[in-house]
N, C-alpha and C. Protein backbone atom coordinates (compact mmCIF):
# COMPACT_ATOMS: atom_id res chain seq x y z
N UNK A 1 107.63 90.92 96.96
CA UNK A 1 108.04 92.31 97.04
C UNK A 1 107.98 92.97 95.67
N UNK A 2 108.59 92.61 94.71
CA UNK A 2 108.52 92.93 93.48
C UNK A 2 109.42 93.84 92.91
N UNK A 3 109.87 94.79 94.02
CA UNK A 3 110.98 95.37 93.36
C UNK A 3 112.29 94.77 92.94
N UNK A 4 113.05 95.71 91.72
CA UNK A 4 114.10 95.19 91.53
C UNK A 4 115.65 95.34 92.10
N UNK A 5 116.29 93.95 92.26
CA UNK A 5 117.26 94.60 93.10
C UNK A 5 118.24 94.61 92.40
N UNK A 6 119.14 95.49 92.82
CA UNK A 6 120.80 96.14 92.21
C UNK A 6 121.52 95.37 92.88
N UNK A 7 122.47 94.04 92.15
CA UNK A 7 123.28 93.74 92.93
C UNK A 7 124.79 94.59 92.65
N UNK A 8 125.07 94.08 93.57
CA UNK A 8 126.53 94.70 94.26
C UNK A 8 126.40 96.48 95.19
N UNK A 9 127.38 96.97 95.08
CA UNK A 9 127.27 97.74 96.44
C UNK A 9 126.85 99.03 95.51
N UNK A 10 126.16 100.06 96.29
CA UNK A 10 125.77 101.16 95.72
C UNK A 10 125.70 102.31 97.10
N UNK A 11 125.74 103.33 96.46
CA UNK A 11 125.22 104.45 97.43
C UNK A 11 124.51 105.34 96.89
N UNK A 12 123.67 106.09 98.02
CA UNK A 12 122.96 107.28 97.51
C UNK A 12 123.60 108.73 96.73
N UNK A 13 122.37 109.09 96.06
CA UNK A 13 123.26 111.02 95.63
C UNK A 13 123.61 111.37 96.68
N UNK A 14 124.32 112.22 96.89
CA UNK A 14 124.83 112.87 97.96
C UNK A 14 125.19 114.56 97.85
N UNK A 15 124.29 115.33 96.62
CA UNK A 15 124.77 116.53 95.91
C UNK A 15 123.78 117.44 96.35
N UNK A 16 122.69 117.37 96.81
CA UNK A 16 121.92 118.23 97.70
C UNK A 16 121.42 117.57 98.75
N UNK A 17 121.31 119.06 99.04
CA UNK A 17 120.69 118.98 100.57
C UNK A 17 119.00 117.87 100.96
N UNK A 18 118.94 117.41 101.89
CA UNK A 18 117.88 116.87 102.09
C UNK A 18 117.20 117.21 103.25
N UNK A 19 115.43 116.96 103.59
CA UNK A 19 115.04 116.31 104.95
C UNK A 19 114.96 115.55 105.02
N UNK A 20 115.07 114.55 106.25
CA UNK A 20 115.00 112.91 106.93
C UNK A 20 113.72 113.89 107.75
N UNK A 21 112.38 113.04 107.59
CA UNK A 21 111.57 113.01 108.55
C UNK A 21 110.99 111.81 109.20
N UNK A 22 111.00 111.73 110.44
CA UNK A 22 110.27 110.37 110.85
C UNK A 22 109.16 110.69 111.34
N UNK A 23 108.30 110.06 111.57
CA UNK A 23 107.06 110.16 112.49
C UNK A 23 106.43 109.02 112.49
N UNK A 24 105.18 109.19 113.21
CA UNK A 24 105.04 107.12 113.90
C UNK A 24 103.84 107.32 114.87
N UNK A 25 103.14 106.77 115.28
CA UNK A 25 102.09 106.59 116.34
C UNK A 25 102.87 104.91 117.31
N UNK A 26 102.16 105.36 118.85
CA UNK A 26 102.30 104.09 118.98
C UNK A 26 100.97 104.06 120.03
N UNK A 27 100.42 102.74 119.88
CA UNK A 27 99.60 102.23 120.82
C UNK A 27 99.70 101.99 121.94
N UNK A 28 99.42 102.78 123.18
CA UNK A 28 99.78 102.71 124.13
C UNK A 28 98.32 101.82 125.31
N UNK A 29 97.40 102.24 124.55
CA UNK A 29 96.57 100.69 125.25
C UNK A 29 95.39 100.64 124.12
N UNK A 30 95.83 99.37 123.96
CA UNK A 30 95.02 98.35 122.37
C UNK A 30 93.58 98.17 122.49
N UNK A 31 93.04 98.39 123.53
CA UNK A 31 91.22 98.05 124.07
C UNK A 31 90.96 99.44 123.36
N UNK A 32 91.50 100.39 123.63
CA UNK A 32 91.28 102.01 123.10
C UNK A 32 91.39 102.28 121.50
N UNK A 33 90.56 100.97 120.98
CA UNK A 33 90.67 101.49 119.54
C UNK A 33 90.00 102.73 118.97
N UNK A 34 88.94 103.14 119.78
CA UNK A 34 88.18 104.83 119.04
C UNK A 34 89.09 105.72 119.25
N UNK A 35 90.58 105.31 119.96
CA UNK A 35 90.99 106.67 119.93
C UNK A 35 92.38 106.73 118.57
N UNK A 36 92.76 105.01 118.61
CA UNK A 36 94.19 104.84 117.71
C UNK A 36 93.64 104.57 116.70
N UNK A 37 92.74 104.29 116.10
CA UNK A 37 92.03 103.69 114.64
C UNK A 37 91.96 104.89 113.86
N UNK A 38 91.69 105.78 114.32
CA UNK A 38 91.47 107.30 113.49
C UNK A 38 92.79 107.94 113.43
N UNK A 39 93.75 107.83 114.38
CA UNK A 39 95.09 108.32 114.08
C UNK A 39 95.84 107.66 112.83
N UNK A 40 95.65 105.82 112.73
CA UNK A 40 96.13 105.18 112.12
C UNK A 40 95.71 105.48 110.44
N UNK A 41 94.49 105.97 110.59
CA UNK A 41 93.67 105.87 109.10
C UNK A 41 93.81 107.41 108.44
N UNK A 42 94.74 108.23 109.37
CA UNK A 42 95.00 109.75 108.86
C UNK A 42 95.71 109.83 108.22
N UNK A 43 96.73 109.02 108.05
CA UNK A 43 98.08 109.10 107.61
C UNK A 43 97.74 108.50 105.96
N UNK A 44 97.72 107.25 105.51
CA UNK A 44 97.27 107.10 104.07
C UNK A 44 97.05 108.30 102.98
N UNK A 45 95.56 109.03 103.36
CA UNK A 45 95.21 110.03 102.56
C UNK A 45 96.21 111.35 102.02
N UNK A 46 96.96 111.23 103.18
CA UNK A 46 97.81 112.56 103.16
C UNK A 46 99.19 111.61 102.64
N UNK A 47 99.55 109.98 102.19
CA UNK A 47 100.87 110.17 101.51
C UNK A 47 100.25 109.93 100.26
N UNK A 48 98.76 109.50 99.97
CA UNK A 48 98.31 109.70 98.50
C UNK A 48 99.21 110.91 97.88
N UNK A 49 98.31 111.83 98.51
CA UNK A 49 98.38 113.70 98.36
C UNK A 49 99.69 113.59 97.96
N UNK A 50 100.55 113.60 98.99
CA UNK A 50 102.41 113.84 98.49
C UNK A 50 102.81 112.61 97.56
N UNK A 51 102.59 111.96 97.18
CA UNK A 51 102.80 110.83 95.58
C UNK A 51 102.64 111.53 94.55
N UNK A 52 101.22 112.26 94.72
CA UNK A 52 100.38 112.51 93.67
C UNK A 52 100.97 113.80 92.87
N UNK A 53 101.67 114.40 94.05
CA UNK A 53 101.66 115.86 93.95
C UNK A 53 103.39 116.28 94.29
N UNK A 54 104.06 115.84 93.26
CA UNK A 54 105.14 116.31 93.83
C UNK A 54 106.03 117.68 93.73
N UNK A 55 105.27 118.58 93.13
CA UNK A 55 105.54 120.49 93.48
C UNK A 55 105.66 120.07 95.19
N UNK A 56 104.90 118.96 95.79
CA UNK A 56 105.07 119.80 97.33
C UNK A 56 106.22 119.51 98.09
N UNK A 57 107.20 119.12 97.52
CA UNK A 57 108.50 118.55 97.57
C UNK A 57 108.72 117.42 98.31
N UNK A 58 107.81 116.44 98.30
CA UNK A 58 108.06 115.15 98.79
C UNK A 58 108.85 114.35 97.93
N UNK A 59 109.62 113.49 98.30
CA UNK A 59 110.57 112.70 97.32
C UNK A 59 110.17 110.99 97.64
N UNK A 60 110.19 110.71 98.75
CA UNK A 60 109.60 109.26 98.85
C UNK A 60 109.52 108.88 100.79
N UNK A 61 109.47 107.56 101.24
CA UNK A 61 108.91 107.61 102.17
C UNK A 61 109.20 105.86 102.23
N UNK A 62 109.44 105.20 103.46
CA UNK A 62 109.35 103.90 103.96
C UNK A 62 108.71 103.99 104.98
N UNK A 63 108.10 102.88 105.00
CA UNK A 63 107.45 102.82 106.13
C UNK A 63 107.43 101.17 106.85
N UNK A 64 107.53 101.89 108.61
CA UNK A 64 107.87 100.10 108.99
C UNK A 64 106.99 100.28 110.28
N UNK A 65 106.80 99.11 111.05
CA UNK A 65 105.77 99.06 112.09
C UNK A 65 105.58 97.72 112.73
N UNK A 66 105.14 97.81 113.75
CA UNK A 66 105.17 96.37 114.72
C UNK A 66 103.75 96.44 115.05
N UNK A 67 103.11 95.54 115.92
CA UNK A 67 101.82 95.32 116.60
C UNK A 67 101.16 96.51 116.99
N UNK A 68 102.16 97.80 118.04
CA UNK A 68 101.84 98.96 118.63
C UNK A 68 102.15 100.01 118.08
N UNK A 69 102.95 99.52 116.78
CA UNK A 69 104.03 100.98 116.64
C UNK A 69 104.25 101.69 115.02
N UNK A 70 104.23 102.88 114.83
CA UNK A 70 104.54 102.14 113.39
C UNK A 70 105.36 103.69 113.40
N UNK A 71 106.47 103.19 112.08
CA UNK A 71 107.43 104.18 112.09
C UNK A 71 107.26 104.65 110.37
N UNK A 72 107.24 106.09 109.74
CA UNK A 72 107.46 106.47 108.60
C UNK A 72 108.33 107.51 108.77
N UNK A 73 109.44 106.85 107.56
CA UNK A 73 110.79 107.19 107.51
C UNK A 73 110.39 108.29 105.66
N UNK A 74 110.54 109.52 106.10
CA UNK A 74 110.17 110.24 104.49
C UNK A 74 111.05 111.39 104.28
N UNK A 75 111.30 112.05 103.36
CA UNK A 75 112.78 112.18 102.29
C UNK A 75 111.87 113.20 101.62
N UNK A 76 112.07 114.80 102.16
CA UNK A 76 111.78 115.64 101.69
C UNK A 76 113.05 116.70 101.08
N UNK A 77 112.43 117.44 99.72
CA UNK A 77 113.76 118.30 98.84
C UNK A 77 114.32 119.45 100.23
N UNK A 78 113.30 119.98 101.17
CA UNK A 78 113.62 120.86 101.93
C UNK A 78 112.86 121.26 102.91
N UNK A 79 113.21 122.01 104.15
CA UNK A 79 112.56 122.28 105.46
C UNK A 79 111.21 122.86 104.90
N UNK A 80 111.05 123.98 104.38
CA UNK A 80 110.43 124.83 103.49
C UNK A 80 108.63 124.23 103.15
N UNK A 81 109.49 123.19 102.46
CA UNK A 81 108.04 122.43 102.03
C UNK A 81 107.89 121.31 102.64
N UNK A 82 108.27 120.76 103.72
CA UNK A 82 107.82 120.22 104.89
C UNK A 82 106.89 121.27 105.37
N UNK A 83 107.33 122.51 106.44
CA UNK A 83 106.72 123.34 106.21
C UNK A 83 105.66 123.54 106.06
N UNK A 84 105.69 124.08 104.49
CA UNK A 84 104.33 124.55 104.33
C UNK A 84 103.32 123.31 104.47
N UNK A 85 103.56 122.25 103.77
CA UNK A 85 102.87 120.82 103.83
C UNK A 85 102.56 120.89 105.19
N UNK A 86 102.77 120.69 106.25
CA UNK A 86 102.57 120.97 107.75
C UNK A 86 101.37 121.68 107.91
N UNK A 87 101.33 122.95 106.66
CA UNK A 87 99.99 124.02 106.95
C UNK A 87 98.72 124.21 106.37
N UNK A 88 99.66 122.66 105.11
CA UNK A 88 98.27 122.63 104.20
C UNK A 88 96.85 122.04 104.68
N UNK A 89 95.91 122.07 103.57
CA UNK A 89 94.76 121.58 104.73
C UNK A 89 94.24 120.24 104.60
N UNK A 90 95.00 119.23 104.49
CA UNK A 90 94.88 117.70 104.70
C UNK A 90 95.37 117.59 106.10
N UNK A 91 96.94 118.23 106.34
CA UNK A 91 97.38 117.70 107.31
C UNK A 91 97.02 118.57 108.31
N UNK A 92 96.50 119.83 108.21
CA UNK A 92 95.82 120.77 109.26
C UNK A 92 94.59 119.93 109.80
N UNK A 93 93.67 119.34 108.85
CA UNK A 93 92.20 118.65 109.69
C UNK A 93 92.76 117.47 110.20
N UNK A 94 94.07 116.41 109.84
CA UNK A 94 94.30 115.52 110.84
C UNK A 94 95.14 115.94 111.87
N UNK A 95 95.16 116.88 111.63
CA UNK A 95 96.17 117.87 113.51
C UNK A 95 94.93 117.68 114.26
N UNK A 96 93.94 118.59 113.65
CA UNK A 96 92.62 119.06 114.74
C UNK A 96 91.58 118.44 114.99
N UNK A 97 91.77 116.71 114.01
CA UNK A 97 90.84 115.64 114.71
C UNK A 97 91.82 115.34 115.86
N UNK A 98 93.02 115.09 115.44
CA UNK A 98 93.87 114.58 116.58
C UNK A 98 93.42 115.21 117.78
N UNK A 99 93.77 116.08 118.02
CA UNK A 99 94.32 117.03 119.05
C UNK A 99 91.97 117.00 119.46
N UNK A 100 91.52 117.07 118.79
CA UNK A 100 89.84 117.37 118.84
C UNK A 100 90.05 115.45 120.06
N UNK A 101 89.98 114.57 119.02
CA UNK A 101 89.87 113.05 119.66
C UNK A 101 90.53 112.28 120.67
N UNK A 102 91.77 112.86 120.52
CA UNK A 102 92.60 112.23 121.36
C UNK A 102 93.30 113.34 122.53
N UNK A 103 93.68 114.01 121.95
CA UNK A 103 94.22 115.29 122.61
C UNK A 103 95.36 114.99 123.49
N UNK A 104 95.24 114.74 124.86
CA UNK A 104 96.30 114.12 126.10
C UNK A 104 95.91 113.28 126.76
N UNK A 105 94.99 112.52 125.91
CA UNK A 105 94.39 110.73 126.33
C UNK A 105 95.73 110.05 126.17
N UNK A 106 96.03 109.39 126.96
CA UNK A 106 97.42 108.51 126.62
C UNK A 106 96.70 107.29 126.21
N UNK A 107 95.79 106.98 125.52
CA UNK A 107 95.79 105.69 124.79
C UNK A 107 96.32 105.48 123.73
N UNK A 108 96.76 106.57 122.80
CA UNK A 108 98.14 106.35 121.69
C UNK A 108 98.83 107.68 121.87
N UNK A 109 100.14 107.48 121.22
CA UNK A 109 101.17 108.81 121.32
C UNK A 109 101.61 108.81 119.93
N UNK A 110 101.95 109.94 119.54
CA UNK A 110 102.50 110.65 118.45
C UNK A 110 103.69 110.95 118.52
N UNK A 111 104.41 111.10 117.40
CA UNK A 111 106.03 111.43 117.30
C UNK A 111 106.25 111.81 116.04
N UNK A 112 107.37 112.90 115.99
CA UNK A 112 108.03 112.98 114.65
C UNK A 112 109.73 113.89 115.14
N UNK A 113 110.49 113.40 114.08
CA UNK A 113 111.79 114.40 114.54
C UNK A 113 111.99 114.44 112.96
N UNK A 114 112.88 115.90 112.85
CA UNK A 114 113.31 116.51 111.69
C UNK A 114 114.75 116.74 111.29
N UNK A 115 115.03 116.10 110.77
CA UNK A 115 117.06 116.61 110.24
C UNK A 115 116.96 117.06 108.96
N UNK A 116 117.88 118.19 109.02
CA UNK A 116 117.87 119.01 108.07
C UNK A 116 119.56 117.84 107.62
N UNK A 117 119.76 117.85 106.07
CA UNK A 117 120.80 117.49 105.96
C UNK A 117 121.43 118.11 105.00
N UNK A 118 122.81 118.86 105.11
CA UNK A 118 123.15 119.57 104.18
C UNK A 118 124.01 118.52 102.73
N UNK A 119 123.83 118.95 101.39
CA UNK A 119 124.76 118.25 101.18
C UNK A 119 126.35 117.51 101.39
N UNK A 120 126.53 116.29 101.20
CA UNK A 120 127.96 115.80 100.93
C UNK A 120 128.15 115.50 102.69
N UNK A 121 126.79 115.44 103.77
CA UNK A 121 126.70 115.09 104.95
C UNK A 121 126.09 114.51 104.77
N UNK A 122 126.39 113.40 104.11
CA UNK A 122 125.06 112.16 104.40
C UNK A 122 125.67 111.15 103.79
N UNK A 123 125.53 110.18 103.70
CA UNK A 123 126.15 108.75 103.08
C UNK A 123 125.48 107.55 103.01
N UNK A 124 125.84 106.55 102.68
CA UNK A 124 124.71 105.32 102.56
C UNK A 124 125.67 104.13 101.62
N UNK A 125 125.40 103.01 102.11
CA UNK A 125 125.88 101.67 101.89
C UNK A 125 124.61 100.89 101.26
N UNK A 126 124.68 100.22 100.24
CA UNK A 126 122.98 99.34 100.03
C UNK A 126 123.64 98.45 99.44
N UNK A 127 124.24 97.32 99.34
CA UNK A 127 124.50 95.68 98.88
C UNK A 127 123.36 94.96 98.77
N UNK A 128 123.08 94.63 97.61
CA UNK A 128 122.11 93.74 96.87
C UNK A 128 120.57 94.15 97.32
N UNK A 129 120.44 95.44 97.26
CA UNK A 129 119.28 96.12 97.40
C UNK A 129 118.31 96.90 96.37
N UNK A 130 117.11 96.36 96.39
CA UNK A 130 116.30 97.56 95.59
C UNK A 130 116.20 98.93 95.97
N UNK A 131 116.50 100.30 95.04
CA UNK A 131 116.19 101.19 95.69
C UNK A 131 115.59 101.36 97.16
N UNK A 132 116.59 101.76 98.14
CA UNK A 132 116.29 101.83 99.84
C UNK A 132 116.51 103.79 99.75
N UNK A 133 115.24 103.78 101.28
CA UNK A 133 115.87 104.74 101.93
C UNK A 133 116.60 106.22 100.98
N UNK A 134 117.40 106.40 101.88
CA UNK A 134 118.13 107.51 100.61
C UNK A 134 117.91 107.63 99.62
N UNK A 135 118.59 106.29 98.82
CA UNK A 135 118.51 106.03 97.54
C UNK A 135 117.05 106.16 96.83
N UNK A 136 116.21 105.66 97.63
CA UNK A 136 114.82 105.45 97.17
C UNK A 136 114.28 107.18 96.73
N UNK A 137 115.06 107.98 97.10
CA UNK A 137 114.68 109.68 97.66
C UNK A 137 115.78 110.22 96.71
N UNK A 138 116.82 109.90 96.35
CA UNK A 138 118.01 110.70 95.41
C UNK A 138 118.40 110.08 94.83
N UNK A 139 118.22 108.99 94.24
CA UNK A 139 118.68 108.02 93.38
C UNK A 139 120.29 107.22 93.53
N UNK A 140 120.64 106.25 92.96
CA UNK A 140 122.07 105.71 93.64
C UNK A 140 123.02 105.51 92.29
N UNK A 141 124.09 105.61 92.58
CA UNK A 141 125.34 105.23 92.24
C UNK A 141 126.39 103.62 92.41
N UNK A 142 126.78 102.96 91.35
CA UNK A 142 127.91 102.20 91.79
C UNK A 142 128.54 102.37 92.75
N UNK A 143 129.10 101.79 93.34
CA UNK A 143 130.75 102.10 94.21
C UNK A 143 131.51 101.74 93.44
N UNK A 144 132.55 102.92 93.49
CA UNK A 144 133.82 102.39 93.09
C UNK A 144 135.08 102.58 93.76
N UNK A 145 136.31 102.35 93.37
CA UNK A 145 137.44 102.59 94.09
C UNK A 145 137.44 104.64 94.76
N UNK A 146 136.69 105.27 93.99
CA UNK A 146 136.82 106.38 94.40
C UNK A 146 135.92 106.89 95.59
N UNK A 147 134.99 105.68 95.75
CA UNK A 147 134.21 106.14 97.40
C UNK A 147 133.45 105.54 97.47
N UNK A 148 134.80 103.98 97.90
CA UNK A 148 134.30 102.80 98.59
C UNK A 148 134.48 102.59 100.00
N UNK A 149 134.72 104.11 100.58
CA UNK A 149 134.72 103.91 102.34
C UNK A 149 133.47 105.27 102.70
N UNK A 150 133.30 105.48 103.41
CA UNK A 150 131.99 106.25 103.88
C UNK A 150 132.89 107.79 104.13
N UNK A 151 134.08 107.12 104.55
CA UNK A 151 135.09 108.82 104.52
C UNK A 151 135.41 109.57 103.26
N UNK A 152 135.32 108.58 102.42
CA UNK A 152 135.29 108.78 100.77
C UNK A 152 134.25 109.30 100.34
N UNK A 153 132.87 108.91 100.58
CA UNK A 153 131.57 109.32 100.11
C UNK A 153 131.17 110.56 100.79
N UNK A 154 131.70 111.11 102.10
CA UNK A 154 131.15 111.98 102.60
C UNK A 154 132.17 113.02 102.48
N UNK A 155 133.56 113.15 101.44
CA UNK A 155 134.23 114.03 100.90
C UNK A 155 135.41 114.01 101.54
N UNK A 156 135.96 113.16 102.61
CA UNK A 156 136.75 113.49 103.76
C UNK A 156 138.30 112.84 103.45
């Protein structure tokens, strides 16, 4: 793996606002590779782009996946530039191969959901972890006696 890990307990910033975006393909029949191979190979180019380029307010991104499925978990500054990113034209030509190749073939399906999160609504636990998740997206903090319960971290 190579990253380094932080032992003992930590949590994420929690001082602005964030997006949680997920999105994911899944294979819904595996013989139908001309239709899931091109969905699968869209996605790469366009998290180059947001690495490369961070005016477009991408902050970071995990990504996890099984045989059929694959899930990317990504950590944007705001709705805004999700957004516009949505309209730019990387992810506009893999809308309209999609929708051009596959369209309402059910041999793979598409997904994404969006949470807006306001600050000091959000929280996070990471024990003996390399930058995760949240953290990986707002950077982390010790725990200490002052918000070492999640009712603590989320102001309550």
């Amino acid at each position: 793996m190579g990253k380094e890990v932080f032992t003992g307990r930590y949590t994420c910033e929690n001082e602005k606002d964030i997006v949680v975006f997920i999105i994911g393909m899944r294979i819904n029949k595996i013989w139908a590779i001309h239709k899931w191979l091109p969905v699968l190979k869209a996605m790469p180019p366009m998290i180059r782009e947001l690495y490369t380029n961070k005016d477009l307010g991408f902050l970071a991104a995990e990504n996890f996946g099984s045989p059929r499925r694959t899930l990317m978990v990504q950590y944007w500054r705001s709705s805004e530039d999700l957004m516009s990113y949505a309209k730019g034209a990387k992810h506009l030509k893999a809308w309209k191969e999609f929708n051009r190749k596959v369209g309402n073939n059910d041999a793979v399906g598409i997904y994404h959901e969006t949470y807006i999160l306001p600050a000091k609504n959000y929280e996070s636990v990471y024990g003996n972890m390399p930058h995760f998740g949240l953290a990986l997206a707002t950077g982390h903090k010790a725990i200490d006696h002052t918000i070492n319960s999640a009712r603590k971290r989320l102001g309550n």
